[in-house]
C-alpha atoms as a PDB file:
ATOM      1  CA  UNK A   1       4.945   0.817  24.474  1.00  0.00           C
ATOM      2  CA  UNK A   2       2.829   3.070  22.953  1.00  0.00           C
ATOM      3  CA  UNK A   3      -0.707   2.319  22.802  1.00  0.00           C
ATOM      4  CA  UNK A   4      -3.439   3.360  19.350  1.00  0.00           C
ATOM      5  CA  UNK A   5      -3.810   7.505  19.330  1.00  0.00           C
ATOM      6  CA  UNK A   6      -1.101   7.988  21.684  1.00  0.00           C
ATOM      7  CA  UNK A   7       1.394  10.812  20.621  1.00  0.00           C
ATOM      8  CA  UNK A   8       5.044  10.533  20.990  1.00  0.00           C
ATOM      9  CA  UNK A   9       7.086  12.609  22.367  1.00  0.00           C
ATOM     10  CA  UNK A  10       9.013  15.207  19.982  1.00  0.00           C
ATOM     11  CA  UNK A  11      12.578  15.645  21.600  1.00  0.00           C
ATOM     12  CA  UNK A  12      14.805  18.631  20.542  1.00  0.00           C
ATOM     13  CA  UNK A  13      18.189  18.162  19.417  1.00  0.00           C
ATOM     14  CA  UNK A  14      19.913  18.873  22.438  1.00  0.00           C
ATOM     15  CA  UNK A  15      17.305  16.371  23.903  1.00  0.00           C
ATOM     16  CA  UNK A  16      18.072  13.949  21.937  1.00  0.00           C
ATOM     17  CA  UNK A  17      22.343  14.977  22.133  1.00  0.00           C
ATOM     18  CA  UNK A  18      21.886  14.530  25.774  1.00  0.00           C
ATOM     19  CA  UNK A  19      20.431  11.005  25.468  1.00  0.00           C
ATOM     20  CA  UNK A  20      22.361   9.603  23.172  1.00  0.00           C
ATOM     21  CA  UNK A  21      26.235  10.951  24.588  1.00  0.00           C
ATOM     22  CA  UNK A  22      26.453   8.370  26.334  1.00  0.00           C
ATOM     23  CA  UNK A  23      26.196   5.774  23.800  1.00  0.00           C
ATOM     24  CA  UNK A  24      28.887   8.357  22.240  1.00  0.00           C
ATOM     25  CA  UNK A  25      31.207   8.381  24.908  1.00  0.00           C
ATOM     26  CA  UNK A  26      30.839   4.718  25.401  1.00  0.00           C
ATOM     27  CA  UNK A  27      29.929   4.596  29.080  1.00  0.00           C
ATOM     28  CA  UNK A  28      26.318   3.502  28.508  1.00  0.00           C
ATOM     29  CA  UNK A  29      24.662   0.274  25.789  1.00  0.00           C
ATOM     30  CA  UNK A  30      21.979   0.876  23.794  1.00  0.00           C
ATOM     31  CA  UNK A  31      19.377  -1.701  26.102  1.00  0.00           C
ATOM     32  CA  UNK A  32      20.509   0.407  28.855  1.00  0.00           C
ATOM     33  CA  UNK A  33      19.815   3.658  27.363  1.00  0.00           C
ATOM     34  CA  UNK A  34      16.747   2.123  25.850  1.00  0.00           C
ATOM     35  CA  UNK A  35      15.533   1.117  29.204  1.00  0.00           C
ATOM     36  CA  UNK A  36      15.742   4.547  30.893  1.00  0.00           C
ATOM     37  CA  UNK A  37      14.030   6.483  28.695  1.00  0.00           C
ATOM     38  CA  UNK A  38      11.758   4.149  26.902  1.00  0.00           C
ATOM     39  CA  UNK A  39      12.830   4.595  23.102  1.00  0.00           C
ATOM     40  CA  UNK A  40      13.706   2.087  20.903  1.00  0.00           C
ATOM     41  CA  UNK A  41      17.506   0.901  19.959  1.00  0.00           C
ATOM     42  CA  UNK A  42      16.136   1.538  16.458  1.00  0.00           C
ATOM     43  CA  UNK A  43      15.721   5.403  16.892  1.00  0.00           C
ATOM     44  CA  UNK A  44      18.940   5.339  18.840  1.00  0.00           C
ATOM     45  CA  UNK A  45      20.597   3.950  16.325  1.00  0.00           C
ATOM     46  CA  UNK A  46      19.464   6.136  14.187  1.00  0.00           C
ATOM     47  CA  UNK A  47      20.166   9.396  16.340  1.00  0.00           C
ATOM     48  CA  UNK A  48      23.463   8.292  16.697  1.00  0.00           C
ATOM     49  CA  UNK A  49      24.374   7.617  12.991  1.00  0.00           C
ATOM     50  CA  UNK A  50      22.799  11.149  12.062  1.00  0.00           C
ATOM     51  CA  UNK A  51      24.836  12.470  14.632  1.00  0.00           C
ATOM     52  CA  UNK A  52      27.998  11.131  13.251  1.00  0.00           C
ATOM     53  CA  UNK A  53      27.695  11.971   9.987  1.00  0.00           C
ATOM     54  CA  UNK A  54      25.906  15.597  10.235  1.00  0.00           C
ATOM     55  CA  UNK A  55      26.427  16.569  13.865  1.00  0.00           C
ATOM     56  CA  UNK A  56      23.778  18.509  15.617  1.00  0.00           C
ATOM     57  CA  UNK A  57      21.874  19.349  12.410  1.00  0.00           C
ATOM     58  CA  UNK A  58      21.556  15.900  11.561  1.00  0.00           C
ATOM     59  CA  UNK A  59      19.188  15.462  14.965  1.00  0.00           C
ATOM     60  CA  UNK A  60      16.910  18.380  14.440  1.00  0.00           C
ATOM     61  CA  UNK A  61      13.328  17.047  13.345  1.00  0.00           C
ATOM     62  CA  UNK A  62      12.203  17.373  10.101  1.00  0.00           C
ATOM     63  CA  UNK A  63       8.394  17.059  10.667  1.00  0.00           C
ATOM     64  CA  UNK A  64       6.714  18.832   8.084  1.00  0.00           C
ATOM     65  CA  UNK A  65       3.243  20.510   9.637  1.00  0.00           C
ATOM     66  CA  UNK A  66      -0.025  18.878   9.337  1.00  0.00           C
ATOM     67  CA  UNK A  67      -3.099  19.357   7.590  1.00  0.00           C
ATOM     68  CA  UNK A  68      -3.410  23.607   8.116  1.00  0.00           C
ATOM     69  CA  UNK A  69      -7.373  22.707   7.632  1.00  0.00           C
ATOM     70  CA  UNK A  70      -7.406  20.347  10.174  1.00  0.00           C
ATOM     71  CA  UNK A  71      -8.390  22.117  13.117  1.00  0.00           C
ATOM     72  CA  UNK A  72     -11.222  24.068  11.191  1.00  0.00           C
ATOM     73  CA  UNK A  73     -12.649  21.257   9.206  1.00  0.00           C
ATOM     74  CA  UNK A  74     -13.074  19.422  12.249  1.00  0.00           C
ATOM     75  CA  UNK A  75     -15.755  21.820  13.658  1.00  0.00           C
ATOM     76  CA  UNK A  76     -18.129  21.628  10.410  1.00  0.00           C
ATOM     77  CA  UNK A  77     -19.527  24.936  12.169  1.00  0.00           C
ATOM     78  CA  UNK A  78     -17.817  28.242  12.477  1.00  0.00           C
ATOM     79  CA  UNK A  79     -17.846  30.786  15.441  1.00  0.00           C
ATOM     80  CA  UNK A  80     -17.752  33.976  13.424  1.00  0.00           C
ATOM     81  CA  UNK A  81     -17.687  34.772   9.436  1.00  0.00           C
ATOM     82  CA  UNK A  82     -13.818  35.072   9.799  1.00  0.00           C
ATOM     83  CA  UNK A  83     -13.064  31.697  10.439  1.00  0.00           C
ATOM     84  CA  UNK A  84     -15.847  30.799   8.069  1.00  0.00           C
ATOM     85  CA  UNK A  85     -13.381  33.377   5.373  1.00  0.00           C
ATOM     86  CA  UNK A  86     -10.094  31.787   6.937  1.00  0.00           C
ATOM     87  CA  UNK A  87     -11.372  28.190   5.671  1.00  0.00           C
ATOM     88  CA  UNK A  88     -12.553  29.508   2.528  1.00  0.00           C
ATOM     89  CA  UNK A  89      -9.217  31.165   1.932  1.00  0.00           C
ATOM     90  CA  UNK A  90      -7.081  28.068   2.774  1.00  0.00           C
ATOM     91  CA  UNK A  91      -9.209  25.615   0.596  1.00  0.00           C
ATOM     92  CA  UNK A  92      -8.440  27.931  -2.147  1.00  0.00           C
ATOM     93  CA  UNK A  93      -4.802  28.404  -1.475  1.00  0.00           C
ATOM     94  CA  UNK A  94      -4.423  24.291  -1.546  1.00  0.00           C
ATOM     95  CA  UNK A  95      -6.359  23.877  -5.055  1.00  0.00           C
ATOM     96  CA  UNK A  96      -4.300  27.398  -6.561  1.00  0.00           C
ATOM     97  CA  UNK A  97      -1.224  24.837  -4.992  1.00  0.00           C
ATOM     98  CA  UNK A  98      -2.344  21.801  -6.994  1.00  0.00           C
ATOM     99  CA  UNK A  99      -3.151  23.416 -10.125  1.00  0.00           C
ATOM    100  CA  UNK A 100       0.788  24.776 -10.456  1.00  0.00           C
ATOM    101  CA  UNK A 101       1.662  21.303 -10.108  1.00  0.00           C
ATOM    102  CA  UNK A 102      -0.543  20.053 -13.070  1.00  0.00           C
ATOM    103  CA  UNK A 103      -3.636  18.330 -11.047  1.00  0.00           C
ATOM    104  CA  UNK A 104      -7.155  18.669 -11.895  1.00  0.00           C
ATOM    105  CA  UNK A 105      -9.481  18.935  -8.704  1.00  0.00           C
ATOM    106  CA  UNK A 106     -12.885  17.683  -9.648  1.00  0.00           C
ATOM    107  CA  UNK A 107     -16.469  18.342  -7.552  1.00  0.00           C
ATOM    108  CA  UNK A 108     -15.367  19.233  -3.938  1.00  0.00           C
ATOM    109  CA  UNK A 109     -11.840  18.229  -3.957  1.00  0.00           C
ATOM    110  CA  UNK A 110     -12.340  14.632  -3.406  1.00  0.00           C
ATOM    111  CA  UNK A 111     -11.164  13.412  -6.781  1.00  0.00           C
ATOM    112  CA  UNK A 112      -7.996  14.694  -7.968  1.00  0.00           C
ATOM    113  CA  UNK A 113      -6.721  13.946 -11.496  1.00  0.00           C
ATOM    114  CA  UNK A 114      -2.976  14.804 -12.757  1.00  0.00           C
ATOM    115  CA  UNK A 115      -3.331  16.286 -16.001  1.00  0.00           C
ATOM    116  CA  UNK A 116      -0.272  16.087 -18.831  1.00  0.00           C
END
């Protein structure tokens, strides 16, 4: 069980192929699979129903990436002026971002208001 702050694991698709054949081949159950590996019949579920209807594609992930100012912001100080111009650059790339898609950032990006 996974405890607060604790990442899961991201499987690939032949990760997750391997897991789940198997429940494909129908020489394993889900508890059982669920048991050795510590996922939930949920996700296996899931896996297997993508699987089905969109083969291997269907168990690639589709994470999309985090916050790209994440792992500046956190540091509130900068090393050297080009991480100090990398931040700068990104915080403008987000608003230029939000403006093509009609929202109004007000003060330091806090507030945002769609506009019509």
């Amino acid at each position: 069980m996974a405890t607060k702050g604790q990442k899961f694991k991201e499987r690939t698709a032949q990760e997750k192929y391997k897991i789940i054949e198997p429940l494909l081949n129908y020489e394993a159950t889900y508890g059982q699979i669920s048991k050795k590996y510590g996922i939930n019949n949920g996700s296996l579920a899931a896996w297997v129903n993508r699987y089905k209807e969109y083969g291997m594609k269907g168990l690639e992930n589709k994470r999309k990436p985090g916050n790209p100012l994440a792992k500046i912001y956190a540091k509130k100080t900068f090393k050297n002026r080009e991480e100090e111009l990398e931040y700068e650059n990104m915080k403008l790339r987000i608003e230029n971002e939000r403006l093509k898609k009609g929202y109004l950032v007000k003060g330091d990006g806090s507030v945002v208001v769609f506009k019509k």
